[in-house]
N, C-alpha and C. Protein backbone atom coordinates (compact mmCIF):
# COMPACT_ATOMS: atom_id res chain seq x y z
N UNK A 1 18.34 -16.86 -3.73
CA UNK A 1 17.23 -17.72 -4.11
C UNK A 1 17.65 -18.63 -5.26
N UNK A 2 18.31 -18.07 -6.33
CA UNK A 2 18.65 -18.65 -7.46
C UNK A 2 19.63 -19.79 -6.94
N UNK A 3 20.66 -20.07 -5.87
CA UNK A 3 21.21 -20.93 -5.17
C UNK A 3 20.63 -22.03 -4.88
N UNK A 4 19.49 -21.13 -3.96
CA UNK A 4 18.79 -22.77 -3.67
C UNK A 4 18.09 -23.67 -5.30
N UNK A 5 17.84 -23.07 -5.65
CA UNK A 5 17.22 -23.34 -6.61
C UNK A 5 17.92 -24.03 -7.26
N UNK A 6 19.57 -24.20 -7.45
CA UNK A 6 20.23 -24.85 -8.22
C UNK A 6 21.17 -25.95 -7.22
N UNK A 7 20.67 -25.54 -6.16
CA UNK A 7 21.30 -26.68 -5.27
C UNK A 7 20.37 -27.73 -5.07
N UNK A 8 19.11 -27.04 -5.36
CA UNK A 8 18.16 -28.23 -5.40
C UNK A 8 17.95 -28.67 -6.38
N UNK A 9 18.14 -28.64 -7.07
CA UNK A 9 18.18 -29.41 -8.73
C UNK A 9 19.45 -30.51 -8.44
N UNK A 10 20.53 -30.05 -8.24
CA UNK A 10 21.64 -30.36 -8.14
C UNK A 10 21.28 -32.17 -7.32
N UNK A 11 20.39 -31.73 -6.14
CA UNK A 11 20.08 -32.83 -5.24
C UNK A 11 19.49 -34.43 -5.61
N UNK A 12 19.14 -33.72 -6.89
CA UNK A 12 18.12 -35.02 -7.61
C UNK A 12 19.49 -36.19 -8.01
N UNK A 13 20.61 -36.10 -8.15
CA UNK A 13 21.77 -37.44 -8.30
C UNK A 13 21.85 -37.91 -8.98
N UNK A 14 20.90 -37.87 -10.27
CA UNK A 14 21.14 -39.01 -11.22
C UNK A 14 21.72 -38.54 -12.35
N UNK A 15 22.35 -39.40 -13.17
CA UNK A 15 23.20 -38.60 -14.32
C UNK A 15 22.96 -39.59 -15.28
N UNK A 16 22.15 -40.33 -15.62
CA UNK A 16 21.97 -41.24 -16.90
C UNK A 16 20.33 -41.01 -16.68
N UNK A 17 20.31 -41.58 -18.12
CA UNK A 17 18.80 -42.06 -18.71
C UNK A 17 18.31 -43.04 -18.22
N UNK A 18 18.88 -43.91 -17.78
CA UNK A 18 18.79 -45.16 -17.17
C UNK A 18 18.48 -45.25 -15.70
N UNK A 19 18.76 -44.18 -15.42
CA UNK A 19 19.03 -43.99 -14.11
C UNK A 19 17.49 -43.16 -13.33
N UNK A 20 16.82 -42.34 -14.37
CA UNK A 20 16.09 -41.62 -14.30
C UNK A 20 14.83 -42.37 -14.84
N UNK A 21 14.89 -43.64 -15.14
CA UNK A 21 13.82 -44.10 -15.65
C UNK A 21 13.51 -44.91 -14.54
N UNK A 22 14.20 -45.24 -13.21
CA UNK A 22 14.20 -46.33 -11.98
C UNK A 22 12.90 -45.53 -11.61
N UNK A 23 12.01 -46.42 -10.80
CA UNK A 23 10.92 -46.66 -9.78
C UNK A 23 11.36 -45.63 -8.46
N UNK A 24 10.45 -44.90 -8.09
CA UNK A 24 11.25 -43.79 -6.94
C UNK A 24 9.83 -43.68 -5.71
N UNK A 25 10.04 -43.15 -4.83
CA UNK A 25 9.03 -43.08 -3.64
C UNK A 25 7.80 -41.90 -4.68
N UNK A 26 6.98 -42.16 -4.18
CA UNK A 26 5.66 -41.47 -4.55
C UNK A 26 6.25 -39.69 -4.10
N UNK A 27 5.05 -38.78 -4.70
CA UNK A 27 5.26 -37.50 -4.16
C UNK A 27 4.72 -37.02 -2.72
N UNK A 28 3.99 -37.78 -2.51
CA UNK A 28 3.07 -37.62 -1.57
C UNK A 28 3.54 -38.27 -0.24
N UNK A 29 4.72 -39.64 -0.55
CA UNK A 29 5.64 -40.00 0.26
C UNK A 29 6.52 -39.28 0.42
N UNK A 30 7.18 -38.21 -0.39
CA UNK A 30 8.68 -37.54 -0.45
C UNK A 30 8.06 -36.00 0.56
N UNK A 31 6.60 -36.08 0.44
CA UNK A 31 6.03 -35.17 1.61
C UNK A 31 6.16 -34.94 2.86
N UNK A 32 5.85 -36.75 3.33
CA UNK A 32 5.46 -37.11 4.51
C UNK A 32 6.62 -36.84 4.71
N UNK A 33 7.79 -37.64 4.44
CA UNK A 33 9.50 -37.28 4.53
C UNK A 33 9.72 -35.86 4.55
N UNK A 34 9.70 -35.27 4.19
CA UNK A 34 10.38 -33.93 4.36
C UNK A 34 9.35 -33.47 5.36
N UNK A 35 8.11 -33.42 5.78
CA UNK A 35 7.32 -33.09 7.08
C UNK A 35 8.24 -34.06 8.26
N UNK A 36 8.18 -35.13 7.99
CA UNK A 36 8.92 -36.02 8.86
C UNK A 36 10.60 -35.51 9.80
N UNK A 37 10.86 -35.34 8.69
CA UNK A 37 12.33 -34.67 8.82
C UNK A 37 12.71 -33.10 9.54
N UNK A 38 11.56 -32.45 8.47
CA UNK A 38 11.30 -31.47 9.70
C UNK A 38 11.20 -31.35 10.89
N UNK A 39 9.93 -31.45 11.30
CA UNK A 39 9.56 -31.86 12.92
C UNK A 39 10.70 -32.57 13.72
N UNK A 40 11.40 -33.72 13.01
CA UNK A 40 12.45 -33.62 13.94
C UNK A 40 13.62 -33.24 14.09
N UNK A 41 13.92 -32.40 13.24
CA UNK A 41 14.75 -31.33 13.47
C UNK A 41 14.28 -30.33 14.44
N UNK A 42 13.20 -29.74 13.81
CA UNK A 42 12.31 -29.07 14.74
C UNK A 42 12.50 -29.05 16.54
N UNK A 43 12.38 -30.57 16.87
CA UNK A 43 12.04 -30.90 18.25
C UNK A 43 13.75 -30.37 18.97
N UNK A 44 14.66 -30.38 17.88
CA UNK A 44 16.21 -30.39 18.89
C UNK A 44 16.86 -29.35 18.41
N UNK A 45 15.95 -28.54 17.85
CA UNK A 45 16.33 -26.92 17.86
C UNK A 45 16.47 -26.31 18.72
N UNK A 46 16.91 -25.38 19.64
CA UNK A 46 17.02 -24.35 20.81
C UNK A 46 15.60 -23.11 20.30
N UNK A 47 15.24 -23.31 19.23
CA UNK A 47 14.41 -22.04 18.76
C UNK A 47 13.45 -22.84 18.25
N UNK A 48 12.19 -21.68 18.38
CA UNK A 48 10.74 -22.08 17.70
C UNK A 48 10.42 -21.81 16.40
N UNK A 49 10.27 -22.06 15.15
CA UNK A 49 9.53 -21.57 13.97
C UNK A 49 8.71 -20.20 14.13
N UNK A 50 8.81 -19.52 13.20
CA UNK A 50 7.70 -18.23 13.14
C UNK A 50 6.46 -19.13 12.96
N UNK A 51 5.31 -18.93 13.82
CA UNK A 51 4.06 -19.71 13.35
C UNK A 51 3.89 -19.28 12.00
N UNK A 52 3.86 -18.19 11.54
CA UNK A 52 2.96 -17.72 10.42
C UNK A 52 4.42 -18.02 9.13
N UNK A 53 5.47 -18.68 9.52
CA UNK A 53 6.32 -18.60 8.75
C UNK A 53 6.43 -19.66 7.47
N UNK A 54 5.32 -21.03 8.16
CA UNK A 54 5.61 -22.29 7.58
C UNK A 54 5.27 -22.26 6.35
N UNK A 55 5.70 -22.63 5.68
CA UNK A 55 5.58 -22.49 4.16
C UNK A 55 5.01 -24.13 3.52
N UNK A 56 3.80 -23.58 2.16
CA UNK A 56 3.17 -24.81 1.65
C UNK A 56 4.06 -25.53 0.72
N UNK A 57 4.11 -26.74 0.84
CA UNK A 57 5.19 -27.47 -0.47
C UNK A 57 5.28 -26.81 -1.27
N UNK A 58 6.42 -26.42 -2.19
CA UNK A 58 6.95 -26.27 -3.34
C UNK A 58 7.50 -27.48 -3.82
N UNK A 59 6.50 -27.79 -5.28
CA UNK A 59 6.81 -28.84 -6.01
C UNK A 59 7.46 -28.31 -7.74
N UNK A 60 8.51 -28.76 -7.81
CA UNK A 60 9.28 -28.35 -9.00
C UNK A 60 9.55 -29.32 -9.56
N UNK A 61 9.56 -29.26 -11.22
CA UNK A 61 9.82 -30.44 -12.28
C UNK A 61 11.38 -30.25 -12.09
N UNK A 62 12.10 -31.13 -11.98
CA UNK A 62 13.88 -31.48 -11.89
C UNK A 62 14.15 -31.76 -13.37
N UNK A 63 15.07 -31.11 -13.83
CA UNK A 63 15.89 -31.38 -14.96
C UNK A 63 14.98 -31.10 -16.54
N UNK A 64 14.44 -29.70 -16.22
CA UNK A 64 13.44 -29.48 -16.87
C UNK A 64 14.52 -29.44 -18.94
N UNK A 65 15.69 -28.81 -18.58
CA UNK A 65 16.79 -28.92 -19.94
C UNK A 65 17.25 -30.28 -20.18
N UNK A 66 17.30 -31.53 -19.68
CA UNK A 66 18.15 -32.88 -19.41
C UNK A 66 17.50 -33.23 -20.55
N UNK A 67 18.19 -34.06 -21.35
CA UNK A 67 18.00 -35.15 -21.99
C UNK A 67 16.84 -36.88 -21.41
N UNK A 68 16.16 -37.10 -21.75
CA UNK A 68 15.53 -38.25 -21.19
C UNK A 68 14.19 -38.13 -20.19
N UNK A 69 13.43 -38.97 -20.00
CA UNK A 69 12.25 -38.99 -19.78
C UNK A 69 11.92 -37.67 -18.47
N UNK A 70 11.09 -36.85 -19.00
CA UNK A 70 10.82 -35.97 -17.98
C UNK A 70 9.56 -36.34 -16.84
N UNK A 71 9.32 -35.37 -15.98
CA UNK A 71 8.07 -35.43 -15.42
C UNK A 71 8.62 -35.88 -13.93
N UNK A 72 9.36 -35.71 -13.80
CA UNK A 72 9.42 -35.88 -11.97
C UNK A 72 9.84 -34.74 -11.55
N UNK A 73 9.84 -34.77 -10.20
CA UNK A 73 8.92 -33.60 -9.36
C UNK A 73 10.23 -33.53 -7.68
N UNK A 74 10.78 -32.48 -7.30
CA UNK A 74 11.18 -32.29 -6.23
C UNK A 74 9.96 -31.80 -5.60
N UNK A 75 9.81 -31.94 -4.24
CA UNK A 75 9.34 -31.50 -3.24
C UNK A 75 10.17 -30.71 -1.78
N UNK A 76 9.60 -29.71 -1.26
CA UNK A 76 10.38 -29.05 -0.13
C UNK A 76 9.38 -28.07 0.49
N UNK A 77 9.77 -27.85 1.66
CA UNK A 77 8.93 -27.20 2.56
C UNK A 77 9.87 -26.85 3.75
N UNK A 78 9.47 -25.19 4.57
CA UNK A 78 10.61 -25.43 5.61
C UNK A 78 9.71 -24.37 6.29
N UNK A 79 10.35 -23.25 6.54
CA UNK A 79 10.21 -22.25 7.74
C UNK A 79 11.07 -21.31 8.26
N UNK A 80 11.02 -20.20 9.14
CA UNK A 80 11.70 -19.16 9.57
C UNK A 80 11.63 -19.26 10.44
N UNK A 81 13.01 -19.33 11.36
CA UNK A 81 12.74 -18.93 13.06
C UNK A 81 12.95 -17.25 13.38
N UNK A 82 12.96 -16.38 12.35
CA UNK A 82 12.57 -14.57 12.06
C UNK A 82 14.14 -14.60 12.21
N UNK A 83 14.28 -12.72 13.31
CA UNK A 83 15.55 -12.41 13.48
C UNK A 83 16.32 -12.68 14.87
N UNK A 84 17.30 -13.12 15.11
CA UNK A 84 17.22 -14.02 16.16
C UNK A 84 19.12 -13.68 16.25
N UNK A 85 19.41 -13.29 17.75
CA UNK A 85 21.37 -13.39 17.80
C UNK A 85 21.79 -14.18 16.97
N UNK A 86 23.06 -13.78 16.83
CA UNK A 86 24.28 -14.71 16.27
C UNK A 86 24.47 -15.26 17.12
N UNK A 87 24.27 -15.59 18.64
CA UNK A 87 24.87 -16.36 19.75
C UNK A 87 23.67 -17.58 19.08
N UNK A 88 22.24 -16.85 19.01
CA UNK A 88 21.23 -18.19 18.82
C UNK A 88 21.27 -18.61 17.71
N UNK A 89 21.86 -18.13 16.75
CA UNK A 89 21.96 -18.78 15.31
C UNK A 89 23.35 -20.08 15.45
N UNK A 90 24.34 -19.67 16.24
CA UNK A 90 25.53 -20.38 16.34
C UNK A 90 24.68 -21.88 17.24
N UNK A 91 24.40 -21.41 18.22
CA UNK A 91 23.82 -22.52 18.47
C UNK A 91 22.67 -23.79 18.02
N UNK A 92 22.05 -23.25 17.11
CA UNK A 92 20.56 -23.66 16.29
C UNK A 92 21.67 -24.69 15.00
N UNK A 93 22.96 -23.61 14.44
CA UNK A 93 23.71 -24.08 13.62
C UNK A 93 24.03 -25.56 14.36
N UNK A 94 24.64 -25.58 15.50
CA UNK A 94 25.38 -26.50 16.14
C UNK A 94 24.29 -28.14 16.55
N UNK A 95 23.32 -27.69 16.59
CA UNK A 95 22.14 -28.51 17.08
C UNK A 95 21.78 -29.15 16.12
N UNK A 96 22.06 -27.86 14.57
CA UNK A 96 21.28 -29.09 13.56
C UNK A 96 22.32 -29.79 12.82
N UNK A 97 23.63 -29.48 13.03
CA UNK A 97 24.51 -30.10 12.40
C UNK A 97 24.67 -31.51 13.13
N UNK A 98 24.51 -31.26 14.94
CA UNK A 98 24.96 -32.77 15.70
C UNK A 98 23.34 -33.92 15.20
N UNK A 99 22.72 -33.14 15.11
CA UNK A 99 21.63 -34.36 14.77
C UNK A 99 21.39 -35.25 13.65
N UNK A 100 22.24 -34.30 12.54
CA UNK A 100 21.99 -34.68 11.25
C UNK A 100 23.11 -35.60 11.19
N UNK A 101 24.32 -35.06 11.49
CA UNK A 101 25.22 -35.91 11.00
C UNK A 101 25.03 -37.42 12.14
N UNK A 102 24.41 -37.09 13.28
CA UNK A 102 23.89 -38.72 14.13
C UNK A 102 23.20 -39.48 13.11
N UNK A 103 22.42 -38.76 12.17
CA UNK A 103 21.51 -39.55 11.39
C UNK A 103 22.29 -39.80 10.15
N UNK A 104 23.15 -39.78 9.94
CA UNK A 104 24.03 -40.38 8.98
C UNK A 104 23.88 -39.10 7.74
N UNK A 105 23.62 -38.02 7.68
CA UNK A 105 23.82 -36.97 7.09
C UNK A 105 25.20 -36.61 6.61
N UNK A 106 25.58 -36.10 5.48
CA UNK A 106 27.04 -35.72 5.49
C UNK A 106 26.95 -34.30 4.86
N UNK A 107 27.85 -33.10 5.26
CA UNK A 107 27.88 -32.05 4.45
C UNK A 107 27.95 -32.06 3.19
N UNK A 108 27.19 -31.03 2.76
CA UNK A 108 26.99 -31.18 0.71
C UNK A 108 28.47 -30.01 0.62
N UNK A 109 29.10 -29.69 -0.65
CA UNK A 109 29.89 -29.69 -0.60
C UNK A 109 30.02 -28.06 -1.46
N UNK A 110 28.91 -27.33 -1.50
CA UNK A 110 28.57 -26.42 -1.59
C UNK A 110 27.89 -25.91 -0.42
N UNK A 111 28.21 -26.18 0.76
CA UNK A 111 27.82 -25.57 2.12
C UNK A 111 28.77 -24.46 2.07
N UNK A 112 28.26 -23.42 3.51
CA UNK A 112 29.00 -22.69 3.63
C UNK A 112 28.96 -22.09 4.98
N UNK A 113 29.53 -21.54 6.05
CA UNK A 113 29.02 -21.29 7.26
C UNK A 113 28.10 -20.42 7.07
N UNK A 114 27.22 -19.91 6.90
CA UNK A 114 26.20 -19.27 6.63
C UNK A 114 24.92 -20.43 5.93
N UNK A 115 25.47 -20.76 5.27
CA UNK A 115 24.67 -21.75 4.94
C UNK A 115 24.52 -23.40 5.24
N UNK A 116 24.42 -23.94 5.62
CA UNK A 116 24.43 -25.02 6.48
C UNK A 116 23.59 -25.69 5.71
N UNK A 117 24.42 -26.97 4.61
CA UNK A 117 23.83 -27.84 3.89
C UNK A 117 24.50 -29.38 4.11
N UNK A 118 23.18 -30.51 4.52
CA UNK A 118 23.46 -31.73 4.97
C UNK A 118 22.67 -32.40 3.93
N UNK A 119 23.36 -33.67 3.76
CA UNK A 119 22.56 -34.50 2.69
C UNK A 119 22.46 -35.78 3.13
N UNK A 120 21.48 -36.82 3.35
CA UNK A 120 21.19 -38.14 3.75
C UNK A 120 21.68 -39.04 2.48
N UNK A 121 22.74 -39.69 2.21
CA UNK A 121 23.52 -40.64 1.05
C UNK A 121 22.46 -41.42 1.03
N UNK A 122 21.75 -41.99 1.68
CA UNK A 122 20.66 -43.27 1.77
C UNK A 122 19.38 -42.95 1.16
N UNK A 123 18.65 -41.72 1.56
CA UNK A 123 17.84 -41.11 0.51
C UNK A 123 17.90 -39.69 -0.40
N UNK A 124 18.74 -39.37 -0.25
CA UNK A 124 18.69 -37.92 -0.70
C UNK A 124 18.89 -36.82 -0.29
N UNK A 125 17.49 -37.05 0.95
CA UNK A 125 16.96 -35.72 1.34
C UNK A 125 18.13 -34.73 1.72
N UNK A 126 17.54 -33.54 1.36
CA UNK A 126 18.87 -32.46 1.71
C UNK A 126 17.83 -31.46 2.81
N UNK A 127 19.32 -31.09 4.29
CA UNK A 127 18.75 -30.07 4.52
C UNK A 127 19.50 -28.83 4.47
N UNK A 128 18.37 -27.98 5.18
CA UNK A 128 19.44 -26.49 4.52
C UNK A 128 18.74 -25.55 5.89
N UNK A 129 19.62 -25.30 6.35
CA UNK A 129 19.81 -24.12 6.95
C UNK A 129 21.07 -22.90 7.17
N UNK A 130 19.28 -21.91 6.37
CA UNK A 130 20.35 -20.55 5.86
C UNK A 130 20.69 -19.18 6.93
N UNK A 131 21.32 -18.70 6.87
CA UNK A 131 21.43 -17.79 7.70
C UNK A 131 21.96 -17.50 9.53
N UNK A 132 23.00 -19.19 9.20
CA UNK A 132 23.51 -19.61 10.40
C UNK A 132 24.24 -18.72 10.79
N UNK A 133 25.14 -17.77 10.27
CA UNK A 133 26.27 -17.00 10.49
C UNK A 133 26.27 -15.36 10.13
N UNK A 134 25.01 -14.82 9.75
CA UNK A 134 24.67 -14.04 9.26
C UNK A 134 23.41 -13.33 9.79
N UNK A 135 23.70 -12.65 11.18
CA UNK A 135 22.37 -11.79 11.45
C UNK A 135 21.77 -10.64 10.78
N UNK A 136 22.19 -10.42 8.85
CA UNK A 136 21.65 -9.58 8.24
C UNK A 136 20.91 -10.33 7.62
N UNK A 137 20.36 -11.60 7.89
CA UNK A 137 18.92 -12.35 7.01
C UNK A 137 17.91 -13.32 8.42
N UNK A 138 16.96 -13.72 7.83
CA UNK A 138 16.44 -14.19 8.55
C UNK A 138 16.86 -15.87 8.83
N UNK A 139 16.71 -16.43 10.20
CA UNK A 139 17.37 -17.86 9.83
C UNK A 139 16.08 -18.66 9.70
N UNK A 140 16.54 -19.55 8.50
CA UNK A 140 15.28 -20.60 8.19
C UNK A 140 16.07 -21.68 7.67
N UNK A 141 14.60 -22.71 7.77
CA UNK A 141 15.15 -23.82 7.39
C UNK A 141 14.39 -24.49 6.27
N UNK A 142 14.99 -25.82 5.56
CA UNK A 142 13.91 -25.92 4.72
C UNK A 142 14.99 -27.27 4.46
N UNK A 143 13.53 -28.70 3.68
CA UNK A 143 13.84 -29.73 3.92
C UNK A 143 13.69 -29.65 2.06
N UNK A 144 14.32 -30.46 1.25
CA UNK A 144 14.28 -31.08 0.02
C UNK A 144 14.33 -32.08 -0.55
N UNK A 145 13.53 -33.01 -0.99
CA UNK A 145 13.33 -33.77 -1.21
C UNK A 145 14.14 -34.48 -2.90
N UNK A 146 14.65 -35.55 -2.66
CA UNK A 146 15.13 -35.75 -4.18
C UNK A 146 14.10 -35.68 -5.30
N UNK A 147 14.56 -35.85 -6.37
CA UNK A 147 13.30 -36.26 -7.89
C UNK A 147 13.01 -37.48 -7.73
N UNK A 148 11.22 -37.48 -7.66
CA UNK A 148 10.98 -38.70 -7.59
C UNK A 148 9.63 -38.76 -8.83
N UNK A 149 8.86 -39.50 -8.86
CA UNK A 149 7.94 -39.87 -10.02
C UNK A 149 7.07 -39.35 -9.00
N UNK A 150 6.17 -38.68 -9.92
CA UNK A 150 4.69 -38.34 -8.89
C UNK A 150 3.97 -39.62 -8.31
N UNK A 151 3.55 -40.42 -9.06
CA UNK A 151 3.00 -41.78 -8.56
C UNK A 151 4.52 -42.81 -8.66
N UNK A 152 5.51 -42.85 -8.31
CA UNK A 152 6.50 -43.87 -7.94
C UNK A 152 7.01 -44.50 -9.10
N UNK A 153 6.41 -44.59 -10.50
CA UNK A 153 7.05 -45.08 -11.73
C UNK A 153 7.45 -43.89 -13.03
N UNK A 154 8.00 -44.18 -13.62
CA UNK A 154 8.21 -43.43 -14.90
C UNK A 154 6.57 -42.91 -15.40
N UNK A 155 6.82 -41.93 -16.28
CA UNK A 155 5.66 -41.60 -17.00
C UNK A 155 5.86 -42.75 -18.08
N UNK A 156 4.78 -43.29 -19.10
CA UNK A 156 5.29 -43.61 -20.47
C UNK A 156 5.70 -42.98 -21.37
């Protein structure tokens, strides 16, 4: 857990003050996106979601120790497809890797075969699917959204 947690921090990209003070998509946009992104991942999966698995946004302040203007907000949301073969995990792996990287996705560089992490250079978004290689956890997925401003500008 503590992984994701620092891989998603990690996701937010910016490394100046300057950088963190830019104009960013709303939160409520970085929603629709990661619902967006989901679902179509979703559709070219070989496997279904646990219905009862889907999980409500988790919204987290990014760079809560950093130096410079605080108050922006990751967003993420994903799901469990439960316990499921290693034949169907290899394949679910294989499905979400050919789609992502069609969509111009590139591996993050703290992936791991078990863990299956893609990142969109154009916006951010990271996905993650855990438990590709490993039928002692459950496989899920889950979409992350970069740091963005809750309403799209800096706080004052």
């Amino acid at each position: 857990m503590l992984a994701i947690a620092v891989a998603a921090l990690s996701s937010c990209g910016v490394t100046t003050v300057a950088e963190r003070r830019k104009a960013t998509i709303t939160l409520n946009e970085a929603k629709k996106q990661v619902d967006s992104y989901l679902a179509e991942i979703q559709a070219k999966m070989p496997l279904e979601p646990l219905a009862s698995s889907i999980s409500d946004f988790s919204d987290l302040e990014c760079e809560l120790n950093d130096v410079g203007p605080h108050g922006r907000k990751e967003t993420s949301r994903g799901f469990s497809f439960g316990d499921v073969p290693l034949a169907s995990r290899t394949e679910a792996a294989a499905a979400f890797r050919a789609l992502l990287i069609g969509k111009g996705f590139e591996p993050a560089p703290e992936a791991t075969p078990d863990w299956v992490k893609l990142e969109n250079p154009k916006d951010r978004f990271v996905a993650i699917l855990n438990g590709a290689s490993d039928d002692g956890h459950q496989l899920s997925l889950k979409v992350v959204s970069p740091c963005v401003w809750p309403n799209g500008t800096p706080s004052p």
